[in-house]
Protein backbone atom coordinates (compact mmCIF):
# COMPACT_ATOMS: atom_id res chain seq x y z
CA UNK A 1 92.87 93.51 61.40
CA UNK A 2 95.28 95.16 63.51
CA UNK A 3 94.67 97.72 66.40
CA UNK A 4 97.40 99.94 68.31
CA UNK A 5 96.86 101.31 71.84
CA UNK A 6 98.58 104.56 73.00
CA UNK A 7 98.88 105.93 76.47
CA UNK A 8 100.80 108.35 79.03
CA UNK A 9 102.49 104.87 80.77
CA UNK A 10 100.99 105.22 84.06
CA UNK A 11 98.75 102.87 85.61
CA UNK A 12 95.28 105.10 84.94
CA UNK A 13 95.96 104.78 81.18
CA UNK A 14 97.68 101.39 80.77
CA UNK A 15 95.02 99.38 82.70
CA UNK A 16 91.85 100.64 80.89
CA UNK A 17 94.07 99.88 77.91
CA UNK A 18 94.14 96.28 78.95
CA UNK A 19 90.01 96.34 79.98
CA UNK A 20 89.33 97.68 76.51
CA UNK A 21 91.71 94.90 75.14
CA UNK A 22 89.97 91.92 76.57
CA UNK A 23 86.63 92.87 75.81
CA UNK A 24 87.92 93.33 72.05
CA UNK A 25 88.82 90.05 72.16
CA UNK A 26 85.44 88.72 73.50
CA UNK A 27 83.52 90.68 71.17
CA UNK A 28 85.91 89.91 68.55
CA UNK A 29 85.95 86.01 68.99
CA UNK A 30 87.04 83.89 66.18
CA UNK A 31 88.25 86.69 64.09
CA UNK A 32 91.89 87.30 63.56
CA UNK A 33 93.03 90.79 65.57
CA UNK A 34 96.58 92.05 66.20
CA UNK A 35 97.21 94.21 69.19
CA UNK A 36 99.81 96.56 69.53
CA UNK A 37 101.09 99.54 71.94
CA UNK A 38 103.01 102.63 71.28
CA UNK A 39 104.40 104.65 73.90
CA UNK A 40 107.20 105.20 76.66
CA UNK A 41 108.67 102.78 78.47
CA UNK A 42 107.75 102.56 82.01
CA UNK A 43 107.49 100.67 84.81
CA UNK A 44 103.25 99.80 84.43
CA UNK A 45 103.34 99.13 80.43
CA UNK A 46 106.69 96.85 80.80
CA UNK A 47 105.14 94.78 83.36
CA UNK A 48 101.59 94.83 82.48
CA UNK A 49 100.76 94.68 78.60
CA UNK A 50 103.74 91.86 78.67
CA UNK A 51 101.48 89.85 80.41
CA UNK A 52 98.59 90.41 77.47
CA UNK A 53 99.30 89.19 73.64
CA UNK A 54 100.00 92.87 73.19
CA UNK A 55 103.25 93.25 70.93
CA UNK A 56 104.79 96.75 72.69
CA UNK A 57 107.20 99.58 70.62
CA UNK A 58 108.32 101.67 72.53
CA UNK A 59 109.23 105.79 71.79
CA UNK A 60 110.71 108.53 73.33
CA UNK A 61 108.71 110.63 74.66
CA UNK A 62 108.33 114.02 76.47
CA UNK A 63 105.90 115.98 78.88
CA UNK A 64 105.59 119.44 80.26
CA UNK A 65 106.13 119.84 83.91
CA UNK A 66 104.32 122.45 86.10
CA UNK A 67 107.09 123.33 88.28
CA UNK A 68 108.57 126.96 86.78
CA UNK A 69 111.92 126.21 88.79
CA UNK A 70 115.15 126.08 86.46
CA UNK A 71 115.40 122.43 86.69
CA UNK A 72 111.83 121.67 85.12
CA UNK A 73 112.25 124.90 82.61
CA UNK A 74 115.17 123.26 81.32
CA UNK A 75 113.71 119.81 81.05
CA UNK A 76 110.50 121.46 79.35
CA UNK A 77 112.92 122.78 76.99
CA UNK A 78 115.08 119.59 75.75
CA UNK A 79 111.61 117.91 75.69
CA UNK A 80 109.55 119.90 73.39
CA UNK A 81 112.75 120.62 71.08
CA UNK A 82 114.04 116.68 71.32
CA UNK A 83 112.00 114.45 72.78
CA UNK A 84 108.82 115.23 71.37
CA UNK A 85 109.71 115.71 67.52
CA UNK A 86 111.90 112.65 67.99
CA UNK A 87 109.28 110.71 69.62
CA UNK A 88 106.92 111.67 66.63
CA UNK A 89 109.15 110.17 63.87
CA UNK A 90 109.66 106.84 65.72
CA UNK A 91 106.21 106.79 66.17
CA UNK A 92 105.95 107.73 62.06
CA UNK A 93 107.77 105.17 61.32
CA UNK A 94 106.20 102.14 63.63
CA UNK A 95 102.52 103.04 62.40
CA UNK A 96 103.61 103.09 58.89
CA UNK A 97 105.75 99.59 58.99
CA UNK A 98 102.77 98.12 61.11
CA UNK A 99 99.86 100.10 58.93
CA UNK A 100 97.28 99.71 61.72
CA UNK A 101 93.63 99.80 61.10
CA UNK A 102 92.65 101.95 64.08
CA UNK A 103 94.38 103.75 67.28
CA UNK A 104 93.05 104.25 70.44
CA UNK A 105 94.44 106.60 72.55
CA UNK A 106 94.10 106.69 76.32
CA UNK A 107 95.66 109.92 76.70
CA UNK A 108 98.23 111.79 78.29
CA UNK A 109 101.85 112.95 77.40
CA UNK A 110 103.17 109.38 76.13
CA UNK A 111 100.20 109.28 73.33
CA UNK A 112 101.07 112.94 71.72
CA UNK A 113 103.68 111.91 69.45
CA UNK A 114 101.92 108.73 68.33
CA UNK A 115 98.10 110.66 67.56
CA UNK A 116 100.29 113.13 65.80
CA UNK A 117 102.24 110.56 63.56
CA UNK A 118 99.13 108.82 62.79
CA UNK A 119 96.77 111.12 62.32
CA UNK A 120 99.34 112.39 59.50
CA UNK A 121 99.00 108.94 58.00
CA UNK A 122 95.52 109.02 57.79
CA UNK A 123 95.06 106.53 60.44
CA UNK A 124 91.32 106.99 62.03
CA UNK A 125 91.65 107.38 65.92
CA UNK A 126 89.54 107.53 68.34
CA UNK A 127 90.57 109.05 72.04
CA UNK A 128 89.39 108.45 75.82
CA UNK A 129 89.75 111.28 78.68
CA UNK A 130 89.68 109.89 82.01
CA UNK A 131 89.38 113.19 84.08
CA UNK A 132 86.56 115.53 84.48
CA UNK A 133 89.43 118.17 83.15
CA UNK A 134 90.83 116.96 80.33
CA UNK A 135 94.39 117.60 79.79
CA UNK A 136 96.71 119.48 77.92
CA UNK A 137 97.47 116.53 75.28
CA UNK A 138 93.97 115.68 75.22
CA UNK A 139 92.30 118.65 74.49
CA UNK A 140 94.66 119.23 71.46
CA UNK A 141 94.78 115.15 70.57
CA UNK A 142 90.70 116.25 70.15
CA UNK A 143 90.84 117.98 67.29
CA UNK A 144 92.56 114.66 65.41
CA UNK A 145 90.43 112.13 66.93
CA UNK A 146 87.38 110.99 64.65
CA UNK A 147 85.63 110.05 67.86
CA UNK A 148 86.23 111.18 71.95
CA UNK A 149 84.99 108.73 75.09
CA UNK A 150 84.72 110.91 77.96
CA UNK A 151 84.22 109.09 81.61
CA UNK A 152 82.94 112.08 83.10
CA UNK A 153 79.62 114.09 81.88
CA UNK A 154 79.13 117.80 82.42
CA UNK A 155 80.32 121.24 81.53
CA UNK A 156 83.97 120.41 81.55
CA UNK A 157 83.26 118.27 77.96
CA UNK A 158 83.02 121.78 76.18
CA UNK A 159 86.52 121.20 75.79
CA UNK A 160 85.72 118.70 73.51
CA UNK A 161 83.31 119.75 69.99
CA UNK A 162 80.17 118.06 71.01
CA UNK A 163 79.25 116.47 68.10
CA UNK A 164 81.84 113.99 68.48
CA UNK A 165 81.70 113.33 72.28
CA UNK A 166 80.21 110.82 74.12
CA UNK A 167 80.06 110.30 77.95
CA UNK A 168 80.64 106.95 78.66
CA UNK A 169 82.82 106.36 81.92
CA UNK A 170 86.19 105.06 82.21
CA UNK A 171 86.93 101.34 81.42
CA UNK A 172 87.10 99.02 84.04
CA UNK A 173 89.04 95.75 84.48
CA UNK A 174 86.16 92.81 84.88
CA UNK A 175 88.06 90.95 86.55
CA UNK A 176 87.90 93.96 89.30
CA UNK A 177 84.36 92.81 89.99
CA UNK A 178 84.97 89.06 90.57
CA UNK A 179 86.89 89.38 93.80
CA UNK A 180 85.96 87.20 96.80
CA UNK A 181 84.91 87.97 100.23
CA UNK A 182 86.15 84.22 101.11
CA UNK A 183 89.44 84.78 99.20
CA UNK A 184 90.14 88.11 100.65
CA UNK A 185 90.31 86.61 104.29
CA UNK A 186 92.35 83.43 103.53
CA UNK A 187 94.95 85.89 101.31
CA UNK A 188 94.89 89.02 103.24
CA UNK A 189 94.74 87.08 106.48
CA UNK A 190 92.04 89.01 108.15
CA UNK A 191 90.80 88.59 111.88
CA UNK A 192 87.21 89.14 110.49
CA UNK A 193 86.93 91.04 114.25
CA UNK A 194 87.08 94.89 112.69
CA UNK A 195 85.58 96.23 109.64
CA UNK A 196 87.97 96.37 107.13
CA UNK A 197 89.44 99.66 105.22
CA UNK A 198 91.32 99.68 102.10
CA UNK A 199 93.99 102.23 101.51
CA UNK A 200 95.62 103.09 97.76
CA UNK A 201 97.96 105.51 97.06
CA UNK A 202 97.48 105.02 93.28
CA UNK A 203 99.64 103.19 90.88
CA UNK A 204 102.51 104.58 92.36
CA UNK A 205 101.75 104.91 95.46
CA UNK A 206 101.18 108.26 98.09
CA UNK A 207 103.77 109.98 100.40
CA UNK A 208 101.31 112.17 101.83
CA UNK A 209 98.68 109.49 102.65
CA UNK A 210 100.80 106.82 103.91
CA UNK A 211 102.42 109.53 106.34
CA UNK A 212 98.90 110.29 107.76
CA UNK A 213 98.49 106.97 108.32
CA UNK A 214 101.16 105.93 110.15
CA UNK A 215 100.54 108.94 112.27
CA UNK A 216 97.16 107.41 112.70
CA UNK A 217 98.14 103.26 112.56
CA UNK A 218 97.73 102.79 116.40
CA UNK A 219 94.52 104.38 116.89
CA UNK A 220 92.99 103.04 113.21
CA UNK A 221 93.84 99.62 113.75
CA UNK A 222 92.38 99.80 117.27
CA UNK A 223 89.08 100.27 115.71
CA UNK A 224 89.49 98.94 112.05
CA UNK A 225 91.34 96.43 110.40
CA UNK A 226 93.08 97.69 107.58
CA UNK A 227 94.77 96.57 104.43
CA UNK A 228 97.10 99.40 102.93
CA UNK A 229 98.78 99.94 99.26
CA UNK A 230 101.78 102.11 99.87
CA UNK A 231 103.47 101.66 96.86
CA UNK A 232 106.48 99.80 95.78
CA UNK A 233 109.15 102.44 96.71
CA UNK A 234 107.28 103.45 99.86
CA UNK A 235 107.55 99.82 101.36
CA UNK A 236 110.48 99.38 102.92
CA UNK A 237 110.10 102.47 104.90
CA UNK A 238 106.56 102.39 105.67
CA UNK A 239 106.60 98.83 106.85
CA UNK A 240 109.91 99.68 108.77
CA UNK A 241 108.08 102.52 110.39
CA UNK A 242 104.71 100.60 111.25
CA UNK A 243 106.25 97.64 113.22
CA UNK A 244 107.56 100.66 115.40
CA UNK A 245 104.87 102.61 116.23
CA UNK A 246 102.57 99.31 116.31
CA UNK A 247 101.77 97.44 119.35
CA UNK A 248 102.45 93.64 118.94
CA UNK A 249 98.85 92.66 120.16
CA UNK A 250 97.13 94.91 117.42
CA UNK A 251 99.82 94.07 114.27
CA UNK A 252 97.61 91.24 113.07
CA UNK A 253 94.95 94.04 111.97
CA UNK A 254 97.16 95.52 109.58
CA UNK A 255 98.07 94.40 106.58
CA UNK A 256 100.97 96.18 104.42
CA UNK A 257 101.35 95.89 100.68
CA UNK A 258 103.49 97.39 98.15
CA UNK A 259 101.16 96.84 95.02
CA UNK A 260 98.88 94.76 94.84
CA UNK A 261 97.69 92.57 92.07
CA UNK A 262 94.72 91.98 90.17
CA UNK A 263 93.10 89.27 91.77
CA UNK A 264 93.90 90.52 95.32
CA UNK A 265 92.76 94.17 94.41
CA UNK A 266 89.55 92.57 93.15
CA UNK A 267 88.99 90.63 96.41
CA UNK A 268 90.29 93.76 98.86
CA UNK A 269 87.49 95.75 97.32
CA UNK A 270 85.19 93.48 98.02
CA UNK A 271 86.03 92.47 101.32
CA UNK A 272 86.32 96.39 102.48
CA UNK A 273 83.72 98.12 104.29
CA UNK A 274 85.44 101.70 103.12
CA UNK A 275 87.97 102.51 100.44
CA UNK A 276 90.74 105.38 101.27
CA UNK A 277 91.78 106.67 97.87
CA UNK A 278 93.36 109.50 95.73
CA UNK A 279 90.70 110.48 93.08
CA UNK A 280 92.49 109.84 89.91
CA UNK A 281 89.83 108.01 87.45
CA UNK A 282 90.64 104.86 87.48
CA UNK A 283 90.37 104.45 90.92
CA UNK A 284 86.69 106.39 91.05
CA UNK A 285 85.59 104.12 88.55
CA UNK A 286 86.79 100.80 90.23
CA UNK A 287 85.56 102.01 93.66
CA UNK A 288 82.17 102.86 92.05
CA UNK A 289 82.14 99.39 90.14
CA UNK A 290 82.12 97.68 93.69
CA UNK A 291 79.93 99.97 95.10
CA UNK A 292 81.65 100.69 97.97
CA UNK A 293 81.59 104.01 100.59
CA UNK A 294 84.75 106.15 100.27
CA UNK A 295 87.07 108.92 101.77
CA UNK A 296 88.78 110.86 98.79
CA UNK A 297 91.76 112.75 98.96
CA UNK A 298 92.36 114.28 95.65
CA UNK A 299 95.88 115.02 94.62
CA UNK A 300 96.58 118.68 94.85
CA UNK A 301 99.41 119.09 92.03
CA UNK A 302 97.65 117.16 89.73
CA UNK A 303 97.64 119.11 86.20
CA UNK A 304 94.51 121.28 86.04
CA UNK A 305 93.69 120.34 89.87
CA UNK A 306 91.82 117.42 87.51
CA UNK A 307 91.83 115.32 90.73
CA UNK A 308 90.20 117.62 93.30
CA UNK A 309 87.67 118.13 89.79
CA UNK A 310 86.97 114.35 89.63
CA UNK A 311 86.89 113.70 93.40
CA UNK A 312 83.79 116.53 93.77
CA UNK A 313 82.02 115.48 90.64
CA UNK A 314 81.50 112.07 92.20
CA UNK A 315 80.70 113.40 95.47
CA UNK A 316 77.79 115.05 93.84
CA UNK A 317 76.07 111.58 94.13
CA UNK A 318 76.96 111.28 97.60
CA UNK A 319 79.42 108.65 97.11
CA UNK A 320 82.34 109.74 98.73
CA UNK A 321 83.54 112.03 101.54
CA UNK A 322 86.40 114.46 100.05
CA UNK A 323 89.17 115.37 101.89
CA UNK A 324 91.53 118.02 100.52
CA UNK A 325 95.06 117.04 100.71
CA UNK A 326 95.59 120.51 103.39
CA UNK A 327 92.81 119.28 105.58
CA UNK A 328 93.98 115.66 105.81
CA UNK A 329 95.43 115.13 109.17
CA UNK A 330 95.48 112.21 111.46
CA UNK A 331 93.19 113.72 113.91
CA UNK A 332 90.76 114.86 111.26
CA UNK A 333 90.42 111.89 109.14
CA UNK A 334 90.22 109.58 112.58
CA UNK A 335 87.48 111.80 113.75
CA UNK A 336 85.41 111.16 110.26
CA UNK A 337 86.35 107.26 110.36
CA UNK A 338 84.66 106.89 113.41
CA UNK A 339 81.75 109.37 112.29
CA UNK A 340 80.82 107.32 109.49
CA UNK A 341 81.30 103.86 111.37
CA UNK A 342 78.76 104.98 113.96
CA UNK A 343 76.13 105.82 111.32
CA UNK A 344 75.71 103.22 108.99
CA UNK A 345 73.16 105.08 106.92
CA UNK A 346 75.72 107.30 106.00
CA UNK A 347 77.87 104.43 104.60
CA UNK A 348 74.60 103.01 103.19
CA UNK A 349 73.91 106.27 101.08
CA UNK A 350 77.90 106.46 99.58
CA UNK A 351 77.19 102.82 98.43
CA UNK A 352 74.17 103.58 96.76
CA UNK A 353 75.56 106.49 95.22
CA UNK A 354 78.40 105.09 94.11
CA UNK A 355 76.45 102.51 92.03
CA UNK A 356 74.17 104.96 90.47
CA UNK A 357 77.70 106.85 88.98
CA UNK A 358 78.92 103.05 88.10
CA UNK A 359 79.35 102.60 84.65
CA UNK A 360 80.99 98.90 84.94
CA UNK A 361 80.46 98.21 81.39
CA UNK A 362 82.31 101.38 79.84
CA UNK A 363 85.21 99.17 78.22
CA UNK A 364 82.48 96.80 76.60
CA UNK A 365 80.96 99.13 75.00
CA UNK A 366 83.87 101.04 74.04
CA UNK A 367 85.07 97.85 72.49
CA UNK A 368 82.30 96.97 70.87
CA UNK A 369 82.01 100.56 69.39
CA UNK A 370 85.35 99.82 67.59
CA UNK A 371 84.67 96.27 66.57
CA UNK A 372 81.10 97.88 64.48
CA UNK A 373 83.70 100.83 62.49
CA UNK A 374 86.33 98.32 61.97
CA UNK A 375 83.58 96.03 60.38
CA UNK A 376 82.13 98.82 58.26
């Protein structure tokens, strides 16, 4: 029995790839399953699905850009004559040699060429959105899929024929859910004097947020202690920045990472008392998991404004404060900080509302779902 995975590369497909994976193989115990993954090679898949028994081919692949200046024209151009097409015969080729029984596809630009090539070799697939937009790829990749996960419910899944949709949430790493208070204190190194607040920037990592936050370092860690994800390029300048504007007394209350892993994620959630975060799915979903209050601050470029789409659709359960990328200034988001922090009920309320959205067991039953066809 063989399965291939297919994603866009970054970290919002790749690691609901790998949730998805390990409950396949629980579900799937004692039976012999091959795992493989199609796509472009990145940074996330390279370092990532190496670490799982997940045998990786990688493609070309391209993806349109949203920027109409000359640059991005011409690099929509070579991409949809070259990289595409060419990406879809490598990925012809690998499904045929490998002759999986099944693909899943987590989306976005990287999985276009390999839906195409299989669905032209009759391979049945079966296709998760993470946004409460879908995407370009996705919304065509929809028509070839035999079955389409959505994580969030509502209008926006007319994009998608009904008949073959079902709501389910986005797939969520277990192990995200078996962090330690304890832990988090002896890694992180945490006074335990201030409530603790968690920024992340996403996979990559957030200009805009970690510029706010320096702007607002002395004041926050004043009042809070704070562990921050700035991402790995951002490091070296961000932690450069913060030992200037930070006075030695308070730099024991903050706590600079470039990424961090998946055992000191899972216990940072747990320890905080607030999670700062952009509002890409995979984040939602986590933060929801743990149940814990939030401040979003949806990316404004993202394609289709999908994260200012997903950031509102959760705050409909009153489990998160947006704020809009334009409105997020120091001043502004210390004023809320201390807003919330002073009413507890309010904090209270985004916790319970973020476990009624919680749907910790999406990649469960997503992989049980595909374990019952494969068996059929």
């Amino acid at each position: 029995m063989k399965i291939l995975f297919t994603g866009g590369g970054t970290g919002g497909h790749i690691f609901p790839i790998i949730a998805i994976y390990r409950e396949f193989k629980r579900v799937s115990a004692g039976e012999s399953v091959r795992f493989f993954y199609i796509g472009p090679k990145d940074e996330t898949s390279a370092v990532y699905l190496s670490n799982e028994d997940i045998r990786i081919k990688y493609i070309m692949a391209g993806k349109m850009r949203r920027y109409f200046d000359f640059r991005s024209i011409l690099e929509n151009i070579i991409d949809i004559i070259f990289k595409i097409p060419i990406g879809t015969v490598q990925a012809f080729f690998n499904i045929f040699w490998l002759s999986p029984d099944v693909i899943f596809s987590k989306g976005g630009y990287g999985s276009l060429p390999v839906v195409v090539a299989g669905w032209m070799l009759g391979t049945p697939v079966f296709l998760h959105e993470s946004d409460a937009i879908p995407g370009a790829a996705n919304r065509f990749l929809g028509r070839l899929s035999i079955e389409i996960f959505s994580s969030f419910p509502g209008k926006k899944t007319k994009d998608f024929p009904i008949w073959k949709t079902i709501s389910i949430g986005n797939p969520v790493r277990s192990e995200i859910l078996q962090g330690s208070v304890q832990e988090a204190k002896n890694i992180f190194k945490l006074t335990g004097e201030k409530p603790v607040i968690l920024i992340l920037g996403g996979s990559q990592g957030s200009q805009r947020i970690n510029d706010v936050i320096l702007q607002t370092l002395p004041d926050l860690i004043d009042k809070f202690e704070v562990i921050h994800q700035c991402g790995t390029n951002n490091f070296k300048n961000v932690d450069a920045e913060a030992k200037v504007v930070t006075k030695e007394d308070l730099k024991k209350y903050y706590h600079l990472y470039p990424f961090l892993s998946e055992t000191e994620l899972a216990d940072a959630y747990q320890v905080a008392n607030l999670v700062v975060s952009r509002a890409g799915s995979g984040s939602i979903f986590e933060i929801s998991s743990v149940k814990k209050p939030s401040i979003l601050i949806p990316l404004p470029e993202s394609a289709q404004n999908h994260q200012v789409e997903n950031a509102y659709s959760y705050s409909y359960n009153g489990a998160c404060l947006v704020i809009e990328e334009a409105n997020f200034t120091h001043h502004f988001f210390l004023d809320r900080l201390k807003y919330l922090f002073s009413h507890q009920n309010e904090l209270d309320a985004m916790s319970d509302g973020a476990a009624k959205f919680a749907k910790p067991r999406a990649a469960e039953i997503i992989a049980s779902y595909l374990w019952e066809y494969l068996k059929l």
